[in-house]
C-alpha atoms as a PDB file:
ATOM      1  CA  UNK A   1     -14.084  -5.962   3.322  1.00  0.00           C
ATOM      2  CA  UNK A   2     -17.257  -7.252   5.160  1.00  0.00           C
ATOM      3  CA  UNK A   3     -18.281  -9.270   1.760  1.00  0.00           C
ATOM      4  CA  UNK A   4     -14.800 -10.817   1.410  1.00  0.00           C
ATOM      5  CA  UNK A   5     -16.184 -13.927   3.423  1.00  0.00           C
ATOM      6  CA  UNK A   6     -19.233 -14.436   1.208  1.00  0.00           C
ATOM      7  CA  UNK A   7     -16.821 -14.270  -2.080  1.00  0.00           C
ATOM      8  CA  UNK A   8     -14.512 -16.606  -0.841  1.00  0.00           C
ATOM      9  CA  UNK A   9     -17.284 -18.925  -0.258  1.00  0.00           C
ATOM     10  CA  UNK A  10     -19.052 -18.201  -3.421  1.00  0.00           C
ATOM     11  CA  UNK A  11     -15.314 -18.326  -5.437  1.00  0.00           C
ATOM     12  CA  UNK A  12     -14.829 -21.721  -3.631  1.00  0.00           C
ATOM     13  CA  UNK A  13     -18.663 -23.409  -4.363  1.00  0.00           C
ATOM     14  CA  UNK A  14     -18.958 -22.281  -8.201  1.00  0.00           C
ATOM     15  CA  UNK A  15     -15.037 -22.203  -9.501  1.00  0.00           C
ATOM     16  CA  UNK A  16     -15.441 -25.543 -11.244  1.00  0.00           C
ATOM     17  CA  UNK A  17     -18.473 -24.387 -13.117  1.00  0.00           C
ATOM     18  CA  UNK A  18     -16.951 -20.790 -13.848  1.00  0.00           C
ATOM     19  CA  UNK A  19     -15.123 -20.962 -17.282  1.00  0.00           C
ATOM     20  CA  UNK A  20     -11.154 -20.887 -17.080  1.00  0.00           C
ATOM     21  CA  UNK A  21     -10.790 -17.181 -17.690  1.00  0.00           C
ATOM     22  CA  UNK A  22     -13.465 -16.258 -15.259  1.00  0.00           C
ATOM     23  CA  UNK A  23     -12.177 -18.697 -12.967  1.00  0.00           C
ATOM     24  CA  UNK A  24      -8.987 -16.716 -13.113  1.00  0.00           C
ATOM     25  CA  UNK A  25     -10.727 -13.780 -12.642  1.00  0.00           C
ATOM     26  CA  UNK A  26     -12.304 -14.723  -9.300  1.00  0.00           C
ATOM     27  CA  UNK A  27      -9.218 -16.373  -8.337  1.00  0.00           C
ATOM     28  CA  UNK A  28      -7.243 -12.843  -8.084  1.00  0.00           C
ATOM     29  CA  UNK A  29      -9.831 -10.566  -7.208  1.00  0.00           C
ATOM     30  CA  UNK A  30     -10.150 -12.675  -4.019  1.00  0.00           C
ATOM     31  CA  UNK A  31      -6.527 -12.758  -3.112  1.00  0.00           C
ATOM     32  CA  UNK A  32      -6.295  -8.765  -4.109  1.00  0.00           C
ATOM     33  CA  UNK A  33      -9.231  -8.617  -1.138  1.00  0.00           C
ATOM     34  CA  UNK A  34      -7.380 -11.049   1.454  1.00  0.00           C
ATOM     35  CA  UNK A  35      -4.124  -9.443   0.889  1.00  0.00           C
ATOM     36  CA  UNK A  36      -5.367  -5.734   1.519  1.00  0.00           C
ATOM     37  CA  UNK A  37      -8.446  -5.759   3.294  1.00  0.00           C
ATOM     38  CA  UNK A  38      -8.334  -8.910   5.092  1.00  0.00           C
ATOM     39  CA  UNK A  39      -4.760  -8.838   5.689  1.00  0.00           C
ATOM     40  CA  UNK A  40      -4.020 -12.947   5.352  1.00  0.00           C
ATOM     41  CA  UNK A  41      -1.035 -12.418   2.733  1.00  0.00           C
ATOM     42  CA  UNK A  42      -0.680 -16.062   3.074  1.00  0.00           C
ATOM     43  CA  UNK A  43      -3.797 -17.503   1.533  1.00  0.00           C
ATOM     44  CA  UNK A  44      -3.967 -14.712  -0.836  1.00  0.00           C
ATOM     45  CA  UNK A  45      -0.683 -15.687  -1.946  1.00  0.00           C
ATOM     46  CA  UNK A  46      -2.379 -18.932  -2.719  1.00  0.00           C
ATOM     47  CA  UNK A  47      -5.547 -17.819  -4.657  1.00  0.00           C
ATOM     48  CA  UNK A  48      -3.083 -15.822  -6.790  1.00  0.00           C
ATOM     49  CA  UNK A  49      -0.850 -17.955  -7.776  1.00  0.00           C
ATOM     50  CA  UNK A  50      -3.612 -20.335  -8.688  1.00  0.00           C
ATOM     51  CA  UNK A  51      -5.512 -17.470 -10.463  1.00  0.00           C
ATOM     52  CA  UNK A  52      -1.975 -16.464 -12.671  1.00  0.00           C
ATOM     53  CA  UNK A  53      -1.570 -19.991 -13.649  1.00  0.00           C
ATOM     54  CA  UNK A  54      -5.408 -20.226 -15.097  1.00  0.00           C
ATOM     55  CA  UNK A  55      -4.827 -16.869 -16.771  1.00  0.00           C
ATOM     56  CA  UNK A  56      -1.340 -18.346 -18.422  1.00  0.00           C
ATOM     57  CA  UNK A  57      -3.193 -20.958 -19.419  1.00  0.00           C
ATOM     58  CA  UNK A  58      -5.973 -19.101 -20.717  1.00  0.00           C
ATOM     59  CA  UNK A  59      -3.742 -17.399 -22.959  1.00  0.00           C
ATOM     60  CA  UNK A  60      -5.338 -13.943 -22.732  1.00  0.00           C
ATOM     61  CA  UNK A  61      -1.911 -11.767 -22.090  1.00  0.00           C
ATOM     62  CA  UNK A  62      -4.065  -8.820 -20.141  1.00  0.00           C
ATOM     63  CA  UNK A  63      -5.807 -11.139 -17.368  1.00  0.00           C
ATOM     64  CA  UNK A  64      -2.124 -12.905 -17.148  1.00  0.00           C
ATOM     65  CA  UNK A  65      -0.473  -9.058 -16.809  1.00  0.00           C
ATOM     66  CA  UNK A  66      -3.086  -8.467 -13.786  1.00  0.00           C
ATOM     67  CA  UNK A  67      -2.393 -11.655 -11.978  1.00  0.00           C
ATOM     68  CA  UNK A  68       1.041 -10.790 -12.126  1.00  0.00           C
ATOM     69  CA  UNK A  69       1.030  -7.392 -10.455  1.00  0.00           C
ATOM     70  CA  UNK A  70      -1.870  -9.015  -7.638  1.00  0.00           C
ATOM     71  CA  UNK A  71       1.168 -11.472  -7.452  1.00  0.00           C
ATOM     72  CA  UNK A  72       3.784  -8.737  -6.870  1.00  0.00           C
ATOM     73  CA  UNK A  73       2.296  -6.093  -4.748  1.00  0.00           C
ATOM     74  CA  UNK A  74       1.843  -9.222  -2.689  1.00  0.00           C
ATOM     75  CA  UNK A  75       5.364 -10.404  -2.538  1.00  0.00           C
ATOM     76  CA  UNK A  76       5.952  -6.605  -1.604  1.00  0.00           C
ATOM     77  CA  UNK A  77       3.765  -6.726   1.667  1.00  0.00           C
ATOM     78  CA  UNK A  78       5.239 -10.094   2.512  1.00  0.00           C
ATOM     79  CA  UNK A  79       8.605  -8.194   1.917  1.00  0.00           C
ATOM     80  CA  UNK A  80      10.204 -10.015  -1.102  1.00  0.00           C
ATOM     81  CA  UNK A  81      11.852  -7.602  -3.124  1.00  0.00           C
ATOM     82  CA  UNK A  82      13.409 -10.023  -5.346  1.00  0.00           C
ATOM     83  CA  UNK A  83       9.930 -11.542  -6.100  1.00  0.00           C
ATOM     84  CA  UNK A  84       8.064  -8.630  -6.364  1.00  0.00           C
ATOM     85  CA  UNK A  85      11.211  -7.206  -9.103  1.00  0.00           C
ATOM     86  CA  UNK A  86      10.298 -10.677 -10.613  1.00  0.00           C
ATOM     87  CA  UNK A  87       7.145 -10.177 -11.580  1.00  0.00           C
ATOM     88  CA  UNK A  88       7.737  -6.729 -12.723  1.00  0.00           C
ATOM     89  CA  UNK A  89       9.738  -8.084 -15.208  1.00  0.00           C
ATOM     90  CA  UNK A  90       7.387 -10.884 -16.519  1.00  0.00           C
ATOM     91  CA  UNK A  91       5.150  -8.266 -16.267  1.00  0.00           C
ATOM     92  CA  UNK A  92       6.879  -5.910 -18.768  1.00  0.00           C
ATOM     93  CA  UNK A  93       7.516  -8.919 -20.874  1.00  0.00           C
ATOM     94  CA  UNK A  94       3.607  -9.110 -21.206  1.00  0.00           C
ATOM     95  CA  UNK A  95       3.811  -5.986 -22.183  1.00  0.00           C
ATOM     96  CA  UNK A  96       6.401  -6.357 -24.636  1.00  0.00           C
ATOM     97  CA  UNK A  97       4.518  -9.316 -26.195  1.00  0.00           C
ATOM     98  CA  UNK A  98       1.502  -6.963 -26.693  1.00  0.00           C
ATOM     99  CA  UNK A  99      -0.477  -6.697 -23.548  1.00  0.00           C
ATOM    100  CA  UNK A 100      -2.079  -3.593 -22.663  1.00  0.00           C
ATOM    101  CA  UNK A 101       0.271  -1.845 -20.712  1.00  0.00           C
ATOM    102  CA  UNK A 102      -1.071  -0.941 -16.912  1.00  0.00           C
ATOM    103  CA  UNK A 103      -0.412   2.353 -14.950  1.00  0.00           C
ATOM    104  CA  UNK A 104      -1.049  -0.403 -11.876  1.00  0.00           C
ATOM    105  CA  UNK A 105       2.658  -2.102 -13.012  1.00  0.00           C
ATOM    106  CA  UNK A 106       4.684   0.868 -13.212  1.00  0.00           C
ATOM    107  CA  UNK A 107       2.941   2.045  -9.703  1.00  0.00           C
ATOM    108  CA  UNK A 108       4.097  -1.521  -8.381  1.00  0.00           C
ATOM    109  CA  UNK A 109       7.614  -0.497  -9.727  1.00  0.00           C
ATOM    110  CA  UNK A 110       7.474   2.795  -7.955  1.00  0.00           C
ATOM    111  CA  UNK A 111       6.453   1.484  -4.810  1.00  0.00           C
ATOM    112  CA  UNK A 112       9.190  -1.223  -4.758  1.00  0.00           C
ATOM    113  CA  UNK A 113      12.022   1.075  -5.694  1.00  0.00           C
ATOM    114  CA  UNK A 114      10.353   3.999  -2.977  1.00  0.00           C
ATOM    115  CA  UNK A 115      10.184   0.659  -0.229  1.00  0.00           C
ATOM    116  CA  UNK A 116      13.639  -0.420  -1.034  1.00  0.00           C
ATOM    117  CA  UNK A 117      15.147   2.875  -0.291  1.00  0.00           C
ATOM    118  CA  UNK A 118      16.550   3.074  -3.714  1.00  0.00           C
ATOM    119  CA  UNK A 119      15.794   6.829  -4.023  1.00  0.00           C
ATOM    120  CA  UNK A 120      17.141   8.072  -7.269  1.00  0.00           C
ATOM    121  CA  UNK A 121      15.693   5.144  -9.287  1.00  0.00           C
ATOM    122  CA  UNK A 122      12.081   5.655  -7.619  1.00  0.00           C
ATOM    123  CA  UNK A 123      12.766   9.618  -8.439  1.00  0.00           C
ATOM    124  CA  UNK A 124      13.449   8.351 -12.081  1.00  0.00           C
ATOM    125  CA  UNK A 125      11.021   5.338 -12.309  1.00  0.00           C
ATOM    126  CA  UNK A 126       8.355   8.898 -10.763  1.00  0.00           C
ATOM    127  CA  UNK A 127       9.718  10.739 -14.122  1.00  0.00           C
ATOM    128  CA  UNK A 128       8.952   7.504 -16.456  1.00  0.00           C
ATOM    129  CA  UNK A 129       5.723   7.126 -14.897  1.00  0.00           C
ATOM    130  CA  UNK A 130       4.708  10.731 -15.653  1.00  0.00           C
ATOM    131  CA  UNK A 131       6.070  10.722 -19.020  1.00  0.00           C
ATOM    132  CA  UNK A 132       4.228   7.706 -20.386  1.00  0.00           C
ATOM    133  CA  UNK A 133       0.969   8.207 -19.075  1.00  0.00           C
ATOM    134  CA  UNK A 134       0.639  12.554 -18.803  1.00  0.00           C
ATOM    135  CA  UNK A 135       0.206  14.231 -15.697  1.00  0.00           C
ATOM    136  CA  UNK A 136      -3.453  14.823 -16.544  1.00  0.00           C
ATOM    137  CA  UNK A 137      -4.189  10.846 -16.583  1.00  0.00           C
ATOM    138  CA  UNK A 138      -2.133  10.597 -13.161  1.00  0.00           C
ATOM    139  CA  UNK A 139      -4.192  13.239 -11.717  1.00  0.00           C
ATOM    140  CA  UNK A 140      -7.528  11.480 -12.418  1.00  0.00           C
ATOM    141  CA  UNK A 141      -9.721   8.923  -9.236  1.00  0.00           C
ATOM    142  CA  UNK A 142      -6.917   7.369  -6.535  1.00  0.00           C
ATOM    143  CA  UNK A 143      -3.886   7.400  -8.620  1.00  0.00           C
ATOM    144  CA  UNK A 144      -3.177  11.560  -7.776  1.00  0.00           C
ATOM    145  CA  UNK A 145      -3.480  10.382  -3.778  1.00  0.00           C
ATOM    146  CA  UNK A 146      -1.581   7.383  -4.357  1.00  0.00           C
ATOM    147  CA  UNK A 147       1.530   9.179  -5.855  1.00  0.00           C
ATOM    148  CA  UNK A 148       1.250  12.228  -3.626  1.00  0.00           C
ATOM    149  CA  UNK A 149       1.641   9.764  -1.034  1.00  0.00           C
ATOM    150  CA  UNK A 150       4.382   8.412  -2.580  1.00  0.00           C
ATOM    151  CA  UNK A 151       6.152  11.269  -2.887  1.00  0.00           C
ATOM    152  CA  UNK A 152       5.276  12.753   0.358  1.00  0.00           C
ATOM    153  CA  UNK A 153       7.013   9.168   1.728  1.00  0.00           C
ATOM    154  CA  UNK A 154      10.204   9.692  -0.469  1.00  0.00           C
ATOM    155  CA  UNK A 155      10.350  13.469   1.297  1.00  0.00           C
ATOM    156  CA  UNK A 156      10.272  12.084   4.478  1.00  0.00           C
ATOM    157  CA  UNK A 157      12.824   9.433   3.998  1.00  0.00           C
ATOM    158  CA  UNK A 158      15.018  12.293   2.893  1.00  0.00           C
ATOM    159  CA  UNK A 159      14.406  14.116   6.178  1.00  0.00           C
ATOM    160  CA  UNK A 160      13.012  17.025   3.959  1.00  0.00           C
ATOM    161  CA  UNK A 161      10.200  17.795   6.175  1.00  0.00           C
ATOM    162  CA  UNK A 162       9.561  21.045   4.319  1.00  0.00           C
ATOM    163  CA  UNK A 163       9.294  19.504   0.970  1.00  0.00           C
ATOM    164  CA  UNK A 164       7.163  16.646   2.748  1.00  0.00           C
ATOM    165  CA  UNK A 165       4.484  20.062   4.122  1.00  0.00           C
ATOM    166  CA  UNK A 166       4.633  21.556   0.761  1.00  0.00           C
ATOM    167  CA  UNK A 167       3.349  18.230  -1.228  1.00  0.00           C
ATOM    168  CA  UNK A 168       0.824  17.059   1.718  1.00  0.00           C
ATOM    169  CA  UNK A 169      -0.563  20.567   1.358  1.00  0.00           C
ATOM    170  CA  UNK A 170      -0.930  20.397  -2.928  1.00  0.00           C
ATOM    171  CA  UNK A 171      -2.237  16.909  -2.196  1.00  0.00           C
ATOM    172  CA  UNK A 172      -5.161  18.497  -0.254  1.00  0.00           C
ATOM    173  CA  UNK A 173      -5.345  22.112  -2.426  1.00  0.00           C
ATOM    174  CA  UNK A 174      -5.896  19.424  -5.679  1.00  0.00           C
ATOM    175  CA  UNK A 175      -8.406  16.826  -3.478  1.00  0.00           C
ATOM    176  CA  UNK A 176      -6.324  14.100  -4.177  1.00  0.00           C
ATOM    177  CA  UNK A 177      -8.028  11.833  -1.803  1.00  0.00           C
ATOM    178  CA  UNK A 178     -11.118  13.745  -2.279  1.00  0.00           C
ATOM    179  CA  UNK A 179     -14.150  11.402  -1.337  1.00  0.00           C
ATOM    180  CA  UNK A 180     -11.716   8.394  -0.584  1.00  0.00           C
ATOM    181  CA  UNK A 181     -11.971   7.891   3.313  1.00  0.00           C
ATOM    182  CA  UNK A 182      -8.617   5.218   2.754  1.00  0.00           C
ATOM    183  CA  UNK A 183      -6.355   7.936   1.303  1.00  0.00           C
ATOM    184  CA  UNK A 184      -7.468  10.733   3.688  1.00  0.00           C
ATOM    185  CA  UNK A 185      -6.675   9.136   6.303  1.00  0.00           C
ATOM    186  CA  UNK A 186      -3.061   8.511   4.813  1.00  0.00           C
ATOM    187  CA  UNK A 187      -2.435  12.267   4.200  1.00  0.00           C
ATOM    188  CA  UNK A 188      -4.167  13.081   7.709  1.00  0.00           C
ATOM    189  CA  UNK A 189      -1.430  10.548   9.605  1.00  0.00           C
ATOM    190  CA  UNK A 190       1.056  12.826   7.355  1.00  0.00           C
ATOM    191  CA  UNK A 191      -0.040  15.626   8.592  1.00  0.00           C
ATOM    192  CA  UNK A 192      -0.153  14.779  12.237  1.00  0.00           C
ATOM    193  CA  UNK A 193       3.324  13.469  12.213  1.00  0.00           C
ATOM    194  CA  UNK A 194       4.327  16.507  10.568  1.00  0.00           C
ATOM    195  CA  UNK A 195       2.299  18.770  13.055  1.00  0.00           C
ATOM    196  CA  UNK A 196       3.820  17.146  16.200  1.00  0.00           C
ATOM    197  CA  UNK A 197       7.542  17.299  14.948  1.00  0.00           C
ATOM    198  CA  UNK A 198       7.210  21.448  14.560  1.00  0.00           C
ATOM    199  CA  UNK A 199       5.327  21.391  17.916  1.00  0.00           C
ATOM    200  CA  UNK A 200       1.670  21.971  17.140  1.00  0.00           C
ATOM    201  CA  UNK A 201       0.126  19.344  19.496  1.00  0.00           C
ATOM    202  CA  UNK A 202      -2.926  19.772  19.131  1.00  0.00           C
ATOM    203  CA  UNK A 203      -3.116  19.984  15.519  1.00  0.00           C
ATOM    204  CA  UNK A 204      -1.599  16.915  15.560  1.00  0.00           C
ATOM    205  CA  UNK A 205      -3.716  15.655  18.269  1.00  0.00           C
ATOM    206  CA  UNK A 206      -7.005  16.153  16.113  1.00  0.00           C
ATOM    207  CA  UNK A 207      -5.637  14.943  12.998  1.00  0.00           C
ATOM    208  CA  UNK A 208      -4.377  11.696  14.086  1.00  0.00           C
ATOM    209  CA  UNK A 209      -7.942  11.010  15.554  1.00  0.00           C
ATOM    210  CA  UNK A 210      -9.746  11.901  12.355  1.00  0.00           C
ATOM    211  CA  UNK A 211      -7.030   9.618  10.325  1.00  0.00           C
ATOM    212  CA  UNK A 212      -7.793   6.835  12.884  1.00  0.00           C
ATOM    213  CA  UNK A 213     -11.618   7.091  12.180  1.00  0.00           C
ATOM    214  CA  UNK A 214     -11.425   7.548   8.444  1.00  0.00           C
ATOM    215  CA  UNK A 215      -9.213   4.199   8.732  1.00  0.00           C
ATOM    216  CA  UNK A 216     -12.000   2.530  10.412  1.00  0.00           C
ATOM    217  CA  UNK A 217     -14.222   3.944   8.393  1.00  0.00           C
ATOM    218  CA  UNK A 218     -12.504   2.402   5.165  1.00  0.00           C
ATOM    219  CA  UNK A 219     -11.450  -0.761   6.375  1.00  0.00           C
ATOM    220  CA  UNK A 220      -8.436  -2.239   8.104  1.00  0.00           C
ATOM    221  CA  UNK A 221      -6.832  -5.047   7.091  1.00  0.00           C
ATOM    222  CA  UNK A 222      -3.135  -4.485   6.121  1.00  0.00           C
ATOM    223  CA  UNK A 223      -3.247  -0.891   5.607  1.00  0.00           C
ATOM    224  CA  UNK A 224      -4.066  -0.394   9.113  1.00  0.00           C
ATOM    225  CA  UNK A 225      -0.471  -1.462  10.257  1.00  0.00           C
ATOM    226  CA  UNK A 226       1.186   1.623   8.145  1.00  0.00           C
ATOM    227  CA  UNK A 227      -1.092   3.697  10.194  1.00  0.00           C
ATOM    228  CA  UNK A 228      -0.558   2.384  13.623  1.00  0.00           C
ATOM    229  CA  UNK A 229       3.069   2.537  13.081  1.00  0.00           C
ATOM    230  CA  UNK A 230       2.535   6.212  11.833  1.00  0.00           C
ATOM    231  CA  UNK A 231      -0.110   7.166  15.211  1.00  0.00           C
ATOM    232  CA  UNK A 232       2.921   5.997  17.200  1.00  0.00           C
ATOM    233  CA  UNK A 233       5.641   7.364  15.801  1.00  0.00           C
ATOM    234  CA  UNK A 234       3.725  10.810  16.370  1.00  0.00           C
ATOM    235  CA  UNK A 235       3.079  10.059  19.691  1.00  0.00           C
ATOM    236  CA  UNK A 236       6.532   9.734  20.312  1.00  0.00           C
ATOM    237  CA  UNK A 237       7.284  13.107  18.614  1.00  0.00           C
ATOM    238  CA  UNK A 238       4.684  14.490  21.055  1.00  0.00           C
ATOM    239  CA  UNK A 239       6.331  12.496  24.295  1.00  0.00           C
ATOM    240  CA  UNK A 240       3.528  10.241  24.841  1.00  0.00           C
ATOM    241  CA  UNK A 241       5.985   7.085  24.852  1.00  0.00           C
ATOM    242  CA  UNK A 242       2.976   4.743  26.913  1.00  0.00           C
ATOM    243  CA  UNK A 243       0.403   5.528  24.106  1.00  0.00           C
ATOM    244  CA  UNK A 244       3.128   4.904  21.627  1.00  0.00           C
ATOM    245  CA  UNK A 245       4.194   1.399  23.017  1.00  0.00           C
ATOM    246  CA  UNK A 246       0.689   0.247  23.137  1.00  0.00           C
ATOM    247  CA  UNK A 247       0.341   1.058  19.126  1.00  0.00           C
ATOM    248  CA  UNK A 248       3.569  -0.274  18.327  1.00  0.00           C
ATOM    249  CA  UNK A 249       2.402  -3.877  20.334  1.00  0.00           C
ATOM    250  CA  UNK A 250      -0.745  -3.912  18.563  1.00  0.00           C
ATOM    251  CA  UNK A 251       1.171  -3.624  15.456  1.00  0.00           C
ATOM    252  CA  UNK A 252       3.775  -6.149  15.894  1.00  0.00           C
ATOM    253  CA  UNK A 253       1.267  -8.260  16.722  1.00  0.00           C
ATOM    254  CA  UNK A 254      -0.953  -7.927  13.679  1.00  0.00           C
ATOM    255  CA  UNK A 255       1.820  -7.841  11.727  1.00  0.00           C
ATOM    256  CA  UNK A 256       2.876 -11.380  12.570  1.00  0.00           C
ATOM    257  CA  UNK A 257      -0.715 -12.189  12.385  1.00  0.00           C
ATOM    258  CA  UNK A 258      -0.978 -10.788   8.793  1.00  0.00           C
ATOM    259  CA  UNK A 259       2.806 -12.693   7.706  1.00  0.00           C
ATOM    260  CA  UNK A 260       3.859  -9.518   6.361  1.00  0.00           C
ATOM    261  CA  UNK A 261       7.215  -8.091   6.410  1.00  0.00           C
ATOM    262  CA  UNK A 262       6.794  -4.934   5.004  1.00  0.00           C
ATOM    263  CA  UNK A 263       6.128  -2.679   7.917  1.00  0.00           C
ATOM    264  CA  UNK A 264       7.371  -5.024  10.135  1.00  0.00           C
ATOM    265  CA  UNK A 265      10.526  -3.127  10.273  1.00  0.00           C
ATOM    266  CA  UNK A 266       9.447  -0.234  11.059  1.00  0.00           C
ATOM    267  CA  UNK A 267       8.208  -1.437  14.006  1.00  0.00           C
ATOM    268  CA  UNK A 268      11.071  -2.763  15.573  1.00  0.00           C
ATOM    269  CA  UNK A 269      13.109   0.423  14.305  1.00  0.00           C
ATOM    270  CA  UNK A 270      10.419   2.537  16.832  1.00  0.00           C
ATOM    271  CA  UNK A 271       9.965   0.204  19.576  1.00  0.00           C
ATOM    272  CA  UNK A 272      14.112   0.514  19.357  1.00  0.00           C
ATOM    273  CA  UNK A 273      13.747   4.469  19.344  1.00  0.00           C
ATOM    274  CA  UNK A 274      10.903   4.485  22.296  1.00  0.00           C
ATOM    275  CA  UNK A 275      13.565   2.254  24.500  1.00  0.00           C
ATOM    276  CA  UNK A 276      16.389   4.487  23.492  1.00  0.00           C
ATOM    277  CA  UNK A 277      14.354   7.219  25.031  1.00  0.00           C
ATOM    278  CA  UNK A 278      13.437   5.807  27.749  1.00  0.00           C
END
């Protein structure tokens, strides 16, 4: 994330001489970068859109089928369903019309679905996703972290914390996030949370400090919201409602900073909880 500033300024001092598919190409790697890493959803909404309507107009079907999912996974963190869905669709279109299909747009399907609560179609767009592209392919680089994730999230939401201990622990038996500091510290903030609701404290304790360094370690941006939300809410499982509030302030306030509406949410929905205890 520390060369994002030196792209955009390169992306913004050689685009005219780029050619219209490379163009493209810069166009939506840089919003991919200020959407996730730099967390300004609202100018990387604007590089993307530019960059999907170079690669419509470029006419190559796969660079139009990426900008589409940059364009929907950042509708998601701005927390527009109904956009996001939107370009899942044209996205499938794409694929209809004979783009190569990409494990990244049925991921951005199971993410919305998971995100929208909808439980039994994420369970069955889960089952899709493993049937069309084999468990061994899903269990190759980030994408076996990402869905363990995923399904360690749907767990959760079903207040099956058992179920949720059982896949964080296959996640690390298989080293899902194995060399990835950004996904271990997403199953470490797991664990903690889990740790503090069956009492351990200090398990908890040490986890959520390694999670909060590994999250350092691999960049902030938006990404460090979900885990500030996720320190807190353990800290209120573990009573420590001061240390909670602070977390919860910092990220409200980085949320509004970032535009998103994702997480946001989930802030309010704990900041609600920690008054209701108090």
């Amino acid at each position: 994330h520390e060369l994002l500033p030196r792209l955009e300024e390169l992306v913004i001092e050689q685009l005219e001489e780029l050619d219209l598919v490379n163009q493209a190409s810069c166009l939506i790697s840089l919003a991919l970068g200020l959407g996730f890493f730099a967390g300004d959803s609202r100018r990387a909404e604007d590089f993307a859109r530019r960059g999907l309507m170079l690669a419509h107009k470029s006419g190559l079907l796969d660079l139009e089928l990426e900008g589409r999912i940059v364009c929907g996974y950042l509708a998601l963190l701005q927390g527009s369903g109904v956009v996001a869905r939107s370009e899942i669709e044209n996205g499938w279109q794409l694929v209809t019309a004979g783009a190569q299909d990409s494990v990244y747009l049925h991921i951005l399907a199971v993410d919305l679905l998971l995100h929208s609560g909808d439980l039994d179609s994420y369970r069955e767009q889960r089952r899709q996703l493993t049937e069309r592209f084999g468990r061994q392919f899903l269990q190759q680089g980030t994408l076996s972290g990402t869905l363990c994730l995923f399904d360690t999230e749907a767990h959760l939401l079903e207040g099956d914390t058992l179920s949720a201990t059982e896949m964080l622990r296959i996640g690390s038996a298989e080293g899902a996030a194995a060399g990835n500091p950004h996904l271990q510290s997403w199953l470490l903030q797991y664990r903690a949370l889990l740790h503090a609701r069956a009492g351990r404290k200090e398990e908890a304790r040490g986890e959520q400090e390694e999670s909060h360094q590994l999250r350092d370690q691999a960049g902030c941006g938006f990404h460090l919201l979900a885990n500030l939300l996720i320190r807190a809410e353990t800290l209120l499982e573990l009573d420590a409602a001061d240390e909670a509030y602070g977390l919860l302030q910092r990220a409200l306030a980085l949320s509004e900073q970032c535009g998103e509406l994702m997480v946001r949410p989930g802030i309010h929905a704990a900041l609600a909880r920690l008054h209701q205890r108090q």
